[in-house]
C-alpha atoms as a PDB file:
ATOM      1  CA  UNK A   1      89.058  -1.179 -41.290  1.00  0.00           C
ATOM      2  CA  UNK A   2      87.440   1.766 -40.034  1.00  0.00           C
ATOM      3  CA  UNK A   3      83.894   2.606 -40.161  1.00  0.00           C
ATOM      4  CA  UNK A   4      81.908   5.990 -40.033  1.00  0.00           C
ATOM      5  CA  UNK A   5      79.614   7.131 -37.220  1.00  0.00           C
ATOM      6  CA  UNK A   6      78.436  10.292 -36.924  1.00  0.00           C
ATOM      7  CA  UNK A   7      77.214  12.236 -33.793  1.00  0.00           C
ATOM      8  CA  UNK A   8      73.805  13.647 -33.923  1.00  0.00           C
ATOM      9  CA  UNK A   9      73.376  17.247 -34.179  1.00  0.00           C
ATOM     10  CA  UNK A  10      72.952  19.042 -31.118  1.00  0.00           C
ATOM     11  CA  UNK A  11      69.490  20.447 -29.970  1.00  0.00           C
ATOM     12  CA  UNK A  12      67.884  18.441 -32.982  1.00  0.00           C
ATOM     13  CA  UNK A  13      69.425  20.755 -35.239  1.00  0.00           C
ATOM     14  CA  UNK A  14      70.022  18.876 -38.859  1.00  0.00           C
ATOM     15  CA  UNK A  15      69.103  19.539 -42.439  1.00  0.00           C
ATOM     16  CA  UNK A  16      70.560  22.375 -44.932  1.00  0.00           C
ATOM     17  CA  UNK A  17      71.201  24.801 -42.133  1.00  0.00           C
ATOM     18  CA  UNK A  18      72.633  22.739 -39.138  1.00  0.00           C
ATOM     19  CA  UNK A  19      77.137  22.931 -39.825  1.00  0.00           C
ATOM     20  CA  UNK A  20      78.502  19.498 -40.948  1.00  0.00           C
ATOM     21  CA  UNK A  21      79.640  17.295 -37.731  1.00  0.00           C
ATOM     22  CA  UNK A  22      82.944  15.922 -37.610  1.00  0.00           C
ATOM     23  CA  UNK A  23      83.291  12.374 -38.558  1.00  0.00           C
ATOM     24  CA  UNK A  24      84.478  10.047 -35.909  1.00  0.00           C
ATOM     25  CA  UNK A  25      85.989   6.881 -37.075  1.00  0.00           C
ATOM     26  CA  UNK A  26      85.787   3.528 -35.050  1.00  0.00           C
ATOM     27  CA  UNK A  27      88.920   1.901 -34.735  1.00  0.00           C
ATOM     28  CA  UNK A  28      89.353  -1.907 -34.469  1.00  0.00           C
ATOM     29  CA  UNK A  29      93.007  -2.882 -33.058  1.00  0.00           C
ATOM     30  CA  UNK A  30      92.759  -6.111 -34.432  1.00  0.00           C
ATOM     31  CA  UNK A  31      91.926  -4.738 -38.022  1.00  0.00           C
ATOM     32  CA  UNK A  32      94.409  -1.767 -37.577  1.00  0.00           C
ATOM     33  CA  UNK A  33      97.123  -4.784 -36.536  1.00  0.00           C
ATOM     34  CA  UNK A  34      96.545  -6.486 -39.621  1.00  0.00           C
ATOM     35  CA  UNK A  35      96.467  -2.790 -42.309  1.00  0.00           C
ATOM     36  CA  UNK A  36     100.279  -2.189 -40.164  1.00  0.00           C
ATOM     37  CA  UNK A  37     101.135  -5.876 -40.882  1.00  0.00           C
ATOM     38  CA  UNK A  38     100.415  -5.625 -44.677  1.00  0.00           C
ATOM     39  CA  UNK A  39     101.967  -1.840 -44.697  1.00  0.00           C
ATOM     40  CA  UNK A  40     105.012  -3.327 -43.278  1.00  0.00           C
ATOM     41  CA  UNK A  41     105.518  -6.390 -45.493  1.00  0.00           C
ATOM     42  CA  UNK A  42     104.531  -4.571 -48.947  1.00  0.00           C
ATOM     43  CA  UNK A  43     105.835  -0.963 -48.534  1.00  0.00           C
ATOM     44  CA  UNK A  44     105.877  -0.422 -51.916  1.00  0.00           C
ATOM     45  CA  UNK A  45     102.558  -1.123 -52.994  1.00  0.00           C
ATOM     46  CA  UNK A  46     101.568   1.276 -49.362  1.00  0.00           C
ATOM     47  CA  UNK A  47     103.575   3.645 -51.354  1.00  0.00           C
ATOM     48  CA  UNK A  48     102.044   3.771 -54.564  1.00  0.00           C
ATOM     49  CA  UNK A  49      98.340   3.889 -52.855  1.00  0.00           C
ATOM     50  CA  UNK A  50      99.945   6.620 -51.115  1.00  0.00           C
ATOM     51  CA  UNK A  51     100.169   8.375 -54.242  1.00  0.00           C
ATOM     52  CA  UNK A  52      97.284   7.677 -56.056  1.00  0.00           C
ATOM     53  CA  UNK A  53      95.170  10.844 -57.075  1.00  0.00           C
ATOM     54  CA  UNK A  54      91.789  10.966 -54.534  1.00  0.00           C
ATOM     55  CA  UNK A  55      89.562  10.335 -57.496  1.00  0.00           C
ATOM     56  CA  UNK A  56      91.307   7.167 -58.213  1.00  0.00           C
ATOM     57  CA  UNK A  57      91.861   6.049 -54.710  1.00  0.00           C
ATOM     58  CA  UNK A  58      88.047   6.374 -54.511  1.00  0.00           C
ATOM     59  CA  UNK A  59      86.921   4.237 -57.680  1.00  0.00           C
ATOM     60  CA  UNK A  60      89.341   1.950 -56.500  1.00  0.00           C
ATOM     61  CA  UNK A  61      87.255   1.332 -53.304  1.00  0.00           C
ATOM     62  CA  UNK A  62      83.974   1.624 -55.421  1.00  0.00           C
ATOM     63  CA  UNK A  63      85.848  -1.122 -57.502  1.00  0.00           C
ATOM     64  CA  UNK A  64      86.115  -3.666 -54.928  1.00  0.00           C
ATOM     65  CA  UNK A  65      82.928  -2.961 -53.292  1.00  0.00           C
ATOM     66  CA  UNK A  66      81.586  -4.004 -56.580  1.00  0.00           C
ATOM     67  CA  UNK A  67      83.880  -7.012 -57.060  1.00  0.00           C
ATOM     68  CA  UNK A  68      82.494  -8.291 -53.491  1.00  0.00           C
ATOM     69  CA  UNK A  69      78.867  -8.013 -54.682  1.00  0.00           C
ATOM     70  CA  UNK A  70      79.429  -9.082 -57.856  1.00  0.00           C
ATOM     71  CA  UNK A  71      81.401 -12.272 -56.342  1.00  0.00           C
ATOM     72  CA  UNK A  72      78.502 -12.810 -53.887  1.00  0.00           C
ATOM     73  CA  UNK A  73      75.813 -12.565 -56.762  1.00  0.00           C
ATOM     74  CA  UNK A  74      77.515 -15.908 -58.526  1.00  0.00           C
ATOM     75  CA  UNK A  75      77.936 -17.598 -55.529  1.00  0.00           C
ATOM     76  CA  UNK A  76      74.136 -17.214 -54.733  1.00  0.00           C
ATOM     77  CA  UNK A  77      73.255 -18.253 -58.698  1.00  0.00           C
ATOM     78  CA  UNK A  78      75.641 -21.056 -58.190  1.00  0.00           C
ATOM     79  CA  UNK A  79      73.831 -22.179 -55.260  1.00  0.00           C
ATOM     80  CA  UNK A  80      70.820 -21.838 -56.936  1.00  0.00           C
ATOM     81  CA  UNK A  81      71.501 -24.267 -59.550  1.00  0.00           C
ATOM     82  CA  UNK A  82      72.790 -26.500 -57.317  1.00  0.00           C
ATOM     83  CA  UNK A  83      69.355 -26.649 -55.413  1.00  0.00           C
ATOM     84  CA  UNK A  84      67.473 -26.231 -58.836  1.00  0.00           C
ATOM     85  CA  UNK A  85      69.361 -29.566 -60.292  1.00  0.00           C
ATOM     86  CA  UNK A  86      68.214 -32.025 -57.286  1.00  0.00           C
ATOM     87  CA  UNK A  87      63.817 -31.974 -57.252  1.00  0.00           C
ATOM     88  CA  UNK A  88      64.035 -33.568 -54.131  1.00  0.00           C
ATOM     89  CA  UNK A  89      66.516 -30.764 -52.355  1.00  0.00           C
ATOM     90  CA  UNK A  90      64.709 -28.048 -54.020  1.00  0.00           C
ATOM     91  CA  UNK A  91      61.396 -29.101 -52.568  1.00  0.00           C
ATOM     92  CA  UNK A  92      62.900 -29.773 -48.896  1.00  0.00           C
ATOM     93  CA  UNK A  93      64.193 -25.962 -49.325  1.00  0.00           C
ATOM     94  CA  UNK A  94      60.038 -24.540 -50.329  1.00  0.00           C
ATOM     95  CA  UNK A  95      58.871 -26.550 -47.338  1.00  0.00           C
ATOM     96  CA  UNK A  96      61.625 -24.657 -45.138  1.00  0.00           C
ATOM     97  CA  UNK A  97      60.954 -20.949 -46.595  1.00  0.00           C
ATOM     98  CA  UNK A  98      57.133 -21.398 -47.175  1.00  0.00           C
ATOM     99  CA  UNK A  99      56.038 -18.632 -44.755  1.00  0.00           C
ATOM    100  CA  UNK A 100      58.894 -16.718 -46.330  1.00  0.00           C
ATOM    101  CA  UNK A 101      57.761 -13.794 -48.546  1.00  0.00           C
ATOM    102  CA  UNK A 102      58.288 -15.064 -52.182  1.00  0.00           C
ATOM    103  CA  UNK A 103      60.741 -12.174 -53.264  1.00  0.00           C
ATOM    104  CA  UNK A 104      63.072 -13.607 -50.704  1.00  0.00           C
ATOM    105  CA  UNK A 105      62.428 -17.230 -51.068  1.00  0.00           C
ATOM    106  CA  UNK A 106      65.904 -17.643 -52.889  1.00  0.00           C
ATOM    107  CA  UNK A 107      67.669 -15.404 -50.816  1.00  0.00           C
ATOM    108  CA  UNK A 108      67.014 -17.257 -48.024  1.00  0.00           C
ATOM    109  CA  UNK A 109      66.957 -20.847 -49.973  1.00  0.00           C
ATOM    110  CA  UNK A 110      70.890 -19.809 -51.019  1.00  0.00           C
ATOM    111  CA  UNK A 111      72.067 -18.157 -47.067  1.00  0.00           C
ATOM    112  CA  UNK A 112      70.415 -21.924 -45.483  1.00  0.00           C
ATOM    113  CA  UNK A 113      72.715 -23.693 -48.442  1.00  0.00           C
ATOM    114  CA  UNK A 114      75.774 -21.643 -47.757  1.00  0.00           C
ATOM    115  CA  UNK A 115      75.107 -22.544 -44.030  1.00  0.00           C
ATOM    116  CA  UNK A 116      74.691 -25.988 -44.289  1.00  0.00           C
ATOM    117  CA  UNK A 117      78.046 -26.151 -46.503  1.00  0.00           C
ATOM    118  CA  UNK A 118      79.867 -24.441 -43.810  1.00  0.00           C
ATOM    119  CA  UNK A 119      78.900 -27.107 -41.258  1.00  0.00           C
ATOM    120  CA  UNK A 120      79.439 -29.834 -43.098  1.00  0.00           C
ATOM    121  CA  UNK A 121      82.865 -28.206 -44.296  1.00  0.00           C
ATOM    122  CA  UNK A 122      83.605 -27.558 -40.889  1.00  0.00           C
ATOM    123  CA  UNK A 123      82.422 -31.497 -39.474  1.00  0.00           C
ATOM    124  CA  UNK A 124      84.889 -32.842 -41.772  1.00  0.00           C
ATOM    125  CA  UNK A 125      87.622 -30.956 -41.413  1.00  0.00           C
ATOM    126  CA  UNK A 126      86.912 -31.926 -37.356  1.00  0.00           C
ATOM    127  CA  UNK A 127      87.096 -35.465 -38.560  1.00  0.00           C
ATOM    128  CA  UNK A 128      90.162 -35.209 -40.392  1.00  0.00           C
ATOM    129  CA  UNK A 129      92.008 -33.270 -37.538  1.00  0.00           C
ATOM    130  CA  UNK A 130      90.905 -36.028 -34.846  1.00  0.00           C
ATOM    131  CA  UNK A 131      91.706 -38.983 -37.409  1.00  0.00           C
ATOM    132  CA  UNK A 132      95.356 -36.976 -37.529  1.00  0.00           C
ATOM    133  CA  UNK A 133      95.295 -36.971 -33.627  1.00  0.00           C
ATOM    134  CA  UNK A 134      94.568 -40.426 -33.305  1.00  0.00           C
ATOM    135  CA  UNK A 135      97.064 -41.554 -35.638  1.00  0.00           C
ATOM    136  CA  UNK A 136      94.895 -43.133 -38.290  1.00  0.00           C
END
């Protein structure tokens, strides 16, 4: 996936009377690898993107950018109950995120719970692969 960068105007020109600046796209090989890998194994749905009107193409992306947040909001509130439901977890969590401004407090609370999922996700799956190793 691509992202935009633009260059700065030259001589601190910018504002309503500077000329728009080209737009210069960073290019990842391993992402572009992976875009050719999909276009290759599902040319027809490359095709019918491919043909999609601009407007719709666009909403499309709009669409999933919304999807992602939307995805991410439920996983924080889920999170949040989760820490809610056990007094003595949700009290550990305050004592962490004290000096933490209190409009963030959950934020935060919810990132340190995904994190410490992740690691203990990622210690048992560890476990399991060197139990397989072993033979057990």
């Amino acid at each position: 996936m691509s992202t935009t960068k633009t260059k700065p105007a030259p001589n601190g020109a910018s504002g309503a009377g500077a000329p728009p600046q080209p737009v210069n796209y960073r290019i990842n090989p391993e992402v572009e690898a992976k875009i050719d890998n999909w276009i290759t194994e599902k040319p027809k749905d490359w095709q019918y993107i491919q043909t999609m009107p601009r407007d719709r193409l666009e909403r499309t992306v709009v669409l999933n950018e919304v999807r992602q947040l939307e995805r991410q909001q439920r996983m924080r509130e889920g999170m949040m109950e989760r820490i809610n439901a056990n007094p003595d977890l949700k009290q550990a969590y305050e004592i962490l995120v004290k000096d933490v401004p209190q409009d963030q407090r959950e934020e935060v609370m919810s990132q340190m719970a995904r994190q410490k999922q992740r690691t203990v996700a990622r210690t048992q799956t560890q476990e399991q692969t060197k139990g397989h190793a072993v033979g057990v």
